[in-house]
Protein backbone atom coordinates (compact mmCIF):
# COMPACT_ATOMS: atom_id res chain seq x y z
CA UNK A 1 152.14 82.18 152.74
CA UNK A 2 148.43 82.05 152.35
CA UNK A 3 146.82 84.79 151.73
CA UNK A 4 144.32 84.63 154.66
CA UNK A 5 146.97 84.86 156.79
CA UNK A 6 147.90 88.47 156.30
CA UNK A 7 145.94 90.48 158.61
CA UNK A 8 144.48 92.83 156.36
CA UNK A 9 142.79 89.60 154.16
CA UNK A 10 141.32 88.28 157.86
CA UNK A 11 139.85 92.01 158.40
CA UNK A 12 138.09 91.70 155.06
CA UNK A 13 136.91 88.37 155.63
CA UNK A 14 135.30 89.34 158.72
CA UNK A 15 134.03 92.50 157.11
CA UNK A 16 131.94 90.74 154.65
CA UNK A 17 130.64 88.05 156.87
CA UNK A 18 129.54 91.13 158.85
CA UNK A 19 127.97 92.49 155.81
CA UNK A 20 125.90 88.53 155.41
CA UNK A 21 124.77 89.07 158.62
CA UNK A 22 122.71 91.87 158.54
CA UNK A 23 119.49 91.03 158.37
CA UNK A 24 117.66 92.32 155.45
CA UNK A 25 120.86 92.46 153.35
CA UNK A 26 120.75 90.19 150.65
CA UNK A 27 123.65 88.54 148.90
CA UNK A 28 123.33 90.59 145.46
CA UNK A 29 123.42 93.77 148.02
CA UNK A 30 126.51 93.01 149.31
CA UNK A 31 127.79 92.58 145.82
CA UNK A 32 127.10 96.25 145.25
CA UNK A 33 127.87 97.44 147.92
CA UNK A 34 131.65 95.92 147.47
CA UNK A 35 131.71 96.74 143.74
CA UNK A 36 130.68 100.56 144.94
CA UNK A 37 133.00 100.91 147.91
CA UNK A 38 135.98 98.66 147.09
CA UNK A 39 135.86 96.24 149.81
CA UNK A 40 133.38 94.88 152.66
CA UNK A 41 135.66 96.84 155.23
CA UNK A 42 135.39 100.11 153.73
CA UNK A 43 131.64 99.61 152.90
CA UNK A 44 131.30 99.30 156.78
CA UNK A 45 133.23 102.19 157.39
CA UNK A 46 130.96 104.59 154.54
CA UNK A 47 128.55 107.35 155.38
CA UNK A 48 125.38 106.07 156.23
CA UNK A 49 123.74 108.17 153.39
CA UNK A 50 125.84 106.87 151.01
CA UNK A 51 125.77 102.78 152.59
CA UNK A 52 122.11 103.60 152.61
CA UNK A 53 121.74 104.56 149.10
CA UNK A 54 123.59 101.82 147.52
CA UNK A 55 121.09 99.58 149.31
CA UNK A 56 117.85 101.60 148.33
CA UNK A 57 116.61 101.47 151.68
CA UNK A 58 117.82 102.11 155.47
CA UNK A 59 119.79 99.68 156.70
CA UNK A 60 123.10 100.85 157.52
CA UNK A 61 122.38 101.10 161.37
CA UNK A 62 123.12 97.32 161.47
CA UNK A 63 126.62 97.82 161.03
CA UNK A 64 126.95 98.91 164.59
CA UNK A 65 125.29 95.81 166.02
CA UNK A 66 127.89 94.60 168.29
CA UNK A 67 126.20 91.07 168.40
CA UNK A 68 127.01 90.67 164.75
CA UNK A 69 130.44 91.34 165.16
CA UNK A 70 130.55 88.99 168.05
CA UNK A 71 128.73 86.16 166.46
CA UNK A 72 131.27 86.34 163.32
CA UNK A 73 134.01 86.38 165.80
CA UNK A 74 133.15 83.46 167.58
CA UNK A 75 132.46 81.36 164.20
CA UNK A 76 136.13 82.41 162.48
CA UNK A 77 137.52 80.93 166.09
CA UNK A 78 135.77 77.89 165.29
CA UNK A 79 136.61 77.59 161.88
CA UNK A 80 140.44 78.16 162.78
CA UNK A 81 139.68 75.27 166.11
CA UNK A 82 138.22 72.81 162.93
CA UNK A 83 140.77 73.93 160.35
CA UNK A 84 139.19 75.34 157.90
CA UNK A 85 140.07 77.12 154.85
CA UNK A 86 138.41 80.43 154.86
CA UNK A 87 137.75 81.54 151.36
CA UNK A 88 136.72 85.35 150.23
CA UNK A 89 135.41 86.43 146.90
CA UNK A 90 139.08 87.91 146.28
CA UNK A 91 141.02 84.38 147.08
CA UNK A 92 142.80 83.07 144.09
CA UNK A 93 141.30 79.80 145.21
CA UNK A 94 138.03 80.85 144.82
CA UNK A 95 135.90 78.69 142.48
CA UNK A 96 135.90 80.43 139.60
CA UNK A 97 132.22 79.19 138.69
CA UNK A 98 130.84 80.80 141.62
CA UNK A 99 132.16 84.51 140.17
CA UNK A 100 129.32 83.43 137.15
CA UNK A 101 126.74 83.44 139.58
CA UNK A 102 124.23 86.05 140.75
CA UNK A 103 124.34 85.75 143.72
CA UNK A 104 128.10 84.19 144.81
CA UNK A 105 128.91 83.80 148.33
CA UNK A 106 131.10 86.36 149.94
CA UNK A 107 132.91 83.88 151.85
CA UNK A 108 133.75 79.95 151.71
CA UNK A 109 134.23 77.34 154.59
CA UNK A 110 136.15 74.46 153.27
CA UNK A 111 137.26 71.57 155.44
CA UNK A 112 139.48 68.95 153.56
CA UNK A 113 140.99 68.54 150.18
CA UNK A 114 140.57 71.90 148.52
CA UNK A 115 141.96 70.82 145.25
CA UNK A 116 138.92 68.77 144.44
CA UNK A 117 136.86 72.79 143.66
CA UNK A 118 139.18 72.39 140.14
CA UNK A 119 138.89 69.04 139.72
CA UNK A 120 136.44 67.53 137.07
CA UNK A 121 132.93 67.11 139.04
CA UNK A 122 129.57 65.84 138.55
CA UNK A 123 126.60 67.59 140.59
CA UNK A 124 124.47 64.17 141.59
CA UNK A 125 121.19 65.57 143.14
CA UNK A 126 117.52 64.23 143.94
CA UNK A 127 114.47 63.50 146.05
CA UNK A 128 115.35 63.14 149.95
CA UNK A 129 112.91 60.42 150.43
CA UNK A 130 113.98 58.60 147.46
CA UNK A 131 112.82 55.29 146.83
CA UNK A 132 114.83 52.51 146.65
CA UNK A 133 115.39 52.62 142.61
CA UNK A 134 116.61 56.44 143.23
CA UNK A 135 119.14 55.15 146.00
CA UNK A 136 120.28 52.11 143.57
CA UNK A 137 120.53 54.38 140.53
CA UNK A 138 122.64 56.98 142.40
CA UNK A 139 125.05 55.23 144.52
CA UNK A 140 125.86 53.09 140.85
CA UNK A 141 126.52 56.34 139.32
CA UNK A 142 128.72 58.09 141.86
CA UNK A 143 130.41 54.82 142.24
CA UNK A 144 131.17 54.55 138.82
CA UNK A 145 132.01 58.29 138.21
CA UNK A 146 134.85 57.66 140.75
CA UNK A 147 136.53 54.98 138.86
CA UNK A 148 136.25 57.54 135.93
CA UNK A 149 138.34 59.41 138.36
CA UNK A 150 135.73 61.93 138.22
CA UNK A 151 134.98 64.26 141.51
CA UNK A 152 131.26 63.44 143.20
CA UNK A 153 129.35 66.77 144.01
CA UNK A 154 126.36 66.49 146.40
CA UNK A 155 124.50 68.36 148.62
CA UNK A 156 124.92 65.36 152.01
CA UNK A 157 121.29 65.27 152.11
CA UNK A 158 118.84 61.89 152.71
CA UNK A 159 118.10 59.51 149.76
CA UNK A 160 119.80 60.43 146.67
CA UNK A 161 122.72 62.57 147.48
CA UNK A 162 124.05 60.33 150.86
CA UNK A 163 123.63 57.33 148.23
CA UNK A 164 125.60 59.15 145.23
CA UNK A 165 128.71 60.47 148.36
CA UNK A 166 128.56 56.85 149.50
CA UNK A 167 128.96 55.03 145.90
CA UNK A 168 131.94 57.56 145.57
CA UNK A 169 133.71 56.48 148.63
CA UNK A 170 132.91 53.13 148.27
CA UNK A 171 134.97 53.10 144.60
CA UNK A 172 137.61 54.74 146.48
CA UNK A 173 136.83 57.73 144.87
CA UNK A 174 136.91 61.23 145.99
CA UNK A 175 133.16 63.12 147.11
CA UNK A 176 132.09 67.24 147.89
CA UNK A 177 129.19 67.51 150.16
CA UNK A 178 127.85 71.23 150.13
CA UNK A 179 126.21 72.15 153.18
CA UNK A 180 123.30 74.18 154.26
CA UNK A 181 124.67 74.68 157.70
CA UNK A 182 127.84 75.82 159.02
CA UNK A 183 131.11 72.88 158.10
CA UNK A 184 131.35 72.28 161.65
CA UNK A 185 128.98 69.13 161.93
CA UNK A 186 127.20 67.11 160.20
CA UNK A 187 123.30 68.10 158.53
CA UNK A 188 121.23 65.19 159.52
CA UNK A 189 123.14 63.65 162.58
CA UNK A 190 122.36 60.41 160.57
CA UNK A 191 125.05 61.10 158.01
CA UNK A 192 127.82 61.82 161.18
CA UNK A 193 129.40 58.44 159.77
CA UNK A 194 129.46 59.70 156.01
CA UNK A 195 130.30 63.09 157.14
CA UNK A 196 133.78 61.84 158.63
CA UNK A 197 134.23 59.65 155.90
CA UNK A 198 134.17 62.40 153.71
CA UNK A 199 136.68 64.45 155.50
CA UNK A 200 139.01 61.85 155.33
CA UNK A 201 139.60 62.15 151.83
CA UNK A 202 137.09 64.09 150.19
CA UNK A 203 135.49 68.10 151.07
CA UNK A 204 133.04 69.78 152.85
CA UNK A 205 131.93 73.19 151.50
CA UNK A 206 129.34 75.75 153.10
CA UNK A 207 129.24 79.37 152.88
CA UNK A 208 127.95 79.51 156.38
CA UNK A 209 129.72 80.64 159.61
CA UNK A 210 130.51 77.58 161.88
CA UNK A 211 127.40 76.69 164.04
CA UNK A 212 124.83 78.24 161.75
CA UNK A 213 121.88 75.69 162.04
CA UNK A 214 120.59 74.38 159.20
CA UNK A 215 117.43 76.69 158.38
CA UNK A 216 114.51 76.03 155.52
CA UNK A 217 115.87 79.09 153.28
CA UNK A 218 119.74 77.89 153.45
CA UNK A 219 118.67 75.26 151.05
CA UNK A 220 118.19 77.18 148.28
CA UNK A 221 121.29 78.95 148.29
CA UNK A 222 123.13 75.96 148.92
CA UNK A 223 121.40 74.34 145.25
CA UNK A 224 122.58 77.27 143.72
CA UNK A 225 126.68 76.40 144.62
CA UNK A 226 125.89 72.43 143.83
CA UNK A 227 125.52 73.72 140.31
CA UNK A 228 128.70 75.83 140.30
CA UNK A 229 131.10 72.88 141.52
CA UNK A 230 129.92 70.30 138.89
CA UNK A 231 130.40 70.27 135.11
CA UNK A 232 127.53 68.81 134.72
CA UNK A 233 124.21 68.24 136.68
CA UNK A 234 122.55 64.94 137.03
CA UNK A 235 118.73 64.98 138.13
CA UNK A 236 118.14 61.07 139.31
CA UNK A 237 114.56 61.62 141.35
CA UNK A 238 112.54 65.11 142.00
CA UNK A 239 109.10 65.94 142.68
CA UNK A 240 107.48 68.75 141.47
CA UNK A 241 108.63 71.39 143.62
CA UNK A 242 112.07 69.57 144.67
CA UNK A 243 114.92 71.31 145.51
CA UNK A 244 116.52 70.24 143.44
CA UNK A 245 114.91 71.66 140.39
CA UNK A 246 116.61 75.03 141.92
CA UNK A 247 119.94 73.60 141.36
CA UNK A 248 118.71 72.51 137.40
CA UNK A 249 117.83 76.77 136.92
CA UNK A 250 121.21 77.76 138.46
CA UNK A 251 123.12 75.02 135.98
CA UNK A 252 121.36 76.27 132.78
CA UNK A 253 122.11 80.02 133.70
CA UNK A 254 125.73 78.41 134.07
CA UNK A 255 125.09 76.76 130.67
CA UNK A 256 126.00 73.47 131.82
CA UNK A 257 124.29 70.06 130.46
CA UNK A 258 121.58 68.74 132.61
CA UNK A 259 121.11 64.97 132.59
CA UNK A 260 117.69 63.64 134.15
CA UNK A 261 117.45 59.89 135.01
CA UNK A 262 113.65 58.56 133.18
CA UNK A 263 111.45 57.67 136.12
CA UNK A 264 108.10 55.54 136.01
CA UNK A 265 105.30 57.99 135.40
CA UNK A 266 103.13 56.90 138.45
CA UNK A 267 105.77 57.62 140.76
CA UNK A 268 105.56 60.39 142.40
CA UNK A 269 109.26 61.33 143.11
CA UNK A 270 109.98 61.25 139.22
CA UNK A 271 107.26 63.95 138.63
CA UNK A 272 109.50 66.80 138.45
CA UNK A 273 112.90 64.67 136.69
CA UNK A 274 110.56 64.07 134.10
CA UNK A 275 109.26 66.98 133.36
CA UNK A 276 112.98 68.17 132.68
CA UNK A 277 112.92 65.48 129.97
CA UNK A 278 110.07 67.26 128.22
CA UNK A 279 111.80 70.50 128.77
CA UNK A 280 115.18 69.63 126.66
CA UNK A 281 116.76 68.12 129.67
CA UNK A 282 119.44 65.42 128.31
CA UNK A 283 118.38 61.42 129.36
CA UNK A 284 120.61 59.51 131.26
CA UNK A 285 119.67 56.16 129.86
CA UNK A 286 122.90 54.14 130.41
CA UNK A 287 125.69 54.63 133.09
CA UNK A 288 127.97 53.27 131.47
CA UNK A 289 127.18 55.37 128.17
CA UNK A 290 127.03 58.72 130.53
CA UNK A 291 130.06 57.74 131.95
CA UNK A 292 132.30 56.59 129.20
CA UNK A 293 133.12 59.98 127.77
CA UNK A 294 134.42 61.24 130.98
CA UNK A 295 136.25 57.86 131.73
CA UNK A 296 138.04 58.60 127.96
CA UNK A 297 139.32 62.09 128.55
CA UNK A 298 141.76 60.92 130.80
CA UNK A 299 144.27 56.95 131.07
CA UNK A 300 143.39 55.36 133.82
CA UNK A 301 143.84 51.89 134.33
CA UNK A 302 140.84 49.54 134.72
CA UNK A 303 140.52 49.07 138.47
CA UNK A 304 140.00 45.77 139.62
CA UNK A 305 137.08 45.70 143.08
CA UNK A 306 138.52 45.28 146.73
CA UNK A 307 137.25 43.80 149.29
CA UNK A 308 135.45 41.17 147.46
CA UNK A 309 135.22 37.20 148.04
CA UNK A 310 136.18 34.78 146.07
CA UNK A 311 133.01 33.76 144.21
CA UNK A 312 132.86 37.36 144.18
CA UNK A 313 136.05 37.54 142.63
CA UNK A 314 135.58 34.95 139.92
CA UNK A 315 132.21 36.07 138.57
CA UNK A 316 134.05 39.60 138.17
CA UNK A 317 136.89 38.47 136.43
CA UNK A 318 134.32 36.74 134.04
CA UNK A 319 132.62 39.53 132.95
CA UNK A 320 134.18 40.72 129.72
CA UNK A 321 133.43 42.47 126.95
CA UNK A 322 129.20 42.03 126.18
CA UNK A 323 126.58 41.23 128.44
CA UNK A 324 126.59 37.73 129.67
CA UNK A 325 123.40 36.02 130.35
CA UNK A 326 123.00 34.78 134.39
CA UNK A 327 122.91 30.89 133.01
CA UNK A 328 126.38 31.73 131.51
CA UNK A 329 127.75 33.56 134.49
CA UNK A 330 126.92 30.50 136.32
CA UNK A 331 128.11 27.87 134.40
CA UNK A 332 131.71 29.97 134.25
CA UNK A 333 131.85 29.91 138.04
CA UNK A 334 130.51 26.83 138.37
CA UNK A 335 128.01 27.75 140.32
CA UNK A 336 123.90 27.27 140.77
CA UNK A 337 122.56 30.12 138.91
CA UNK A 338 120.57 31.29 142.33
CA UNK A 339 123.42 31.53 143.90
CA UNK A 340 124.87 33.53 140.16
CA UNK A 341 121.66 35.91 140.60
CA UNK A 342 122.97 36.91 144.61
CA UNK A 343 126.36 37.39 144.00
CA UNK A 344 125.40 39.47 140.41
CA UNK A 345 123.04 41.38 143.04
CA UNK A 346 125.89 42.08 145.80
CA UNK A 347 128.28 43.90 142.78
CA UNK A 348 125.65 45.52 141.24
CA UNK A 349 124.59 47.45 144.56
CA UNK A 350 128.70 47.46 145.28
CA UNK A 351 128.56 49.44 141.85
CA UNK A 352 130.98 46.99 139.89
CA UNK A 353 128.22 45.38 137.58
CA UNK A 354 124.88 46.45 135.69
CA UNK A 355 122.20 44.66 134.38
CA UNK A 356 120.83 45.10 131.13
CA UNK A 357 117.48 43.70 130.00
CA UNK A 358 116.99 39.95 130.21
CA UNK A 359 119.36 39.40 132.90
CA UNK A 360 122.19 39.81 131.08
CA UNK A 361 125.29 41.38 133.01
CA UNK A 362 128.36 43.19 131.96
CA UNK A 363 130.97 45.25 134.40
CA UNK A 364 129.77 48.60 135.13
CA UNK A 365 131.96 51.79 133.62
């Protein structure tokens, strides 16, 4: 039976997201105020001097606020309407990165396959307005993490993390988008489409009750769990003050390896991603060298593309072993080596072929 499903699990649940919804109460609060008392219900229940002194300051009249019980209500019948699993700091489920943290959250909202918070992950982050490269670079790499049979962590955003989820799922791979909004819909509408595929085979995680909105300072605490689901973080684009530079400090407090992807130096977007190269950060130079040591800790096969035509199909096949110059590809497939550069162009995007320098191709990791 799960545990959730005991009553006295579902009371605690809702005790704590009580406890998160106080305003003025931060996360490392309700830590203490657990750790002091036992459990969110009986920190509810305290004294008010003594609720008050754990938290330094007066605060424990918000415990009465009958709106706050209501609004937690209403979300746990949502999350139970979208079938969620529903997560508390006590769960044996509970990542056990997140426990490493400062700051965990009391309470998870998981909608899909939960075995994928123990699976071996890669955090993919970046800029939201990415350009093009950025896009290119991570939908390649989630794509080719996936046939490493290696779990895609990313935050669902624009630019860099919808390309990394989508290079997952287009390897037939398997994708966790972190939310900073409640699990119940999709954060921008624009990603609806990626947000169901995702569902489908891969999970959503947020720490927020259903139909929380997503607000400017959810963001940051979101970072903070992207860093706790991967093994490793990968930096691909970030400006100066990017987001994602949040999740980086969370990572090294983990003491995970950060990877940052070497960016042109007049580009704006690489600003910060650089500036993690002067600072130790590791370079991800090569895909298929990042990739390669996670692709050897485990046997899979080699897994052959689907989907693709057949000139599609025979330039594949004729990739093997080094790089192959474009005038050879051609000549293999007897093809013109225009038509060569398209179809090289189509798999590379698809994520089943890179380009090294002088046009030369080889099959991606």
């Amino acid at each position: 039976m799960d545990p959730l499903s005991r009553a006295g699990d579902l009371q605690e649940v809702r005790a704590l997201l009580r406890l998160d919804a106080m305003p003025d109460l931060g996360l490392r609060t309700i830590l203490r105020l657990v750790e002091e008392f036992g459990s969110g219900r009986r920190a509810l229940s305290a004294p008010a001097s003594v609720f008050d002194q754990v938290c330094g300051r007066r605060l424990s009249g918000g415990r009465r606020d009958p709106a706050l019980a209501d609004r937690v209500d209403a979300g746990l019948q949502e999350a139970a309407r979208f079938g969620m699993a529903v997560r508390s700091w006590r769960h044996p489920r509970y990542p056990e990165a997140f426990h490493h943290l400062a700051d965990p959250p009391p309470v998870l909202f998981l909608r899909g396959d939960e075995s994928l918070l123990s699976a071996p992950a890669v955090t993919i982050v970046g800029a939201r307005r990415a350009t093009e490269r950025g896009r290119d670079v991570a939908y390649r790499l989630g794509a080719a993490l996936a046939r490493a049979d290696v779990t895609v962590v990313s935050g669902m955003a624009l630019g860099v993390d919808g390309a990394a989820h989508r290079g997952a799922l287009a390897a037939g791979g398997k994708t966790v988008a972190v939310m900073g909004r409640g699990a119940d819909r999709a954060y921008p509408r624009s990603h609806t489409s990626l947000f169901k595929d995702i569902l489908k085979t891969g999970l959503i995680v947020s720490e927020f009750l259903p139909g929380t909105p997503a607000l400017p300072h959810h963001f940051p605490r979101r970072n903070r769990l992207l860093a706790g689901l991967g093994h490793t973080v990968v930096v691909v684009e970030a400006a100066k003050r990017s987001g994602s530079l949040i999740t980086v400090e969370h990572a090294l407090d983990l003491g995970l390896d950060v990877y940052a992807v070497p960016g042109p130096i007049e580009e704006p977007n690489c600003e910060g991603s650089n500036a993690l190269l002067g600072d130790g950060a590791l370079p991800l130079l090569s895909i298929q060298d990042f990739v390669g040591p996670f692709a050897s800790q485990g046997t899979p096969s080699e897994p052959e593309p689907l989907d693709l035509d057949e000139t599609q199909s025979l330039i594949y096949d004729g990739l093997q072993g080094q790089p192959l110059h474009v005038d050879v590809v051609a000549a293999q497939a007897g093809i013109p080596i225009p038509e060569a550069l398209a179809v090289l162009a189509a798999l590379e995007i698809l994520g089943f072929v890179e380009q090294s320098p002088g046009l030369r191709f080889r099959r991606a990791a």
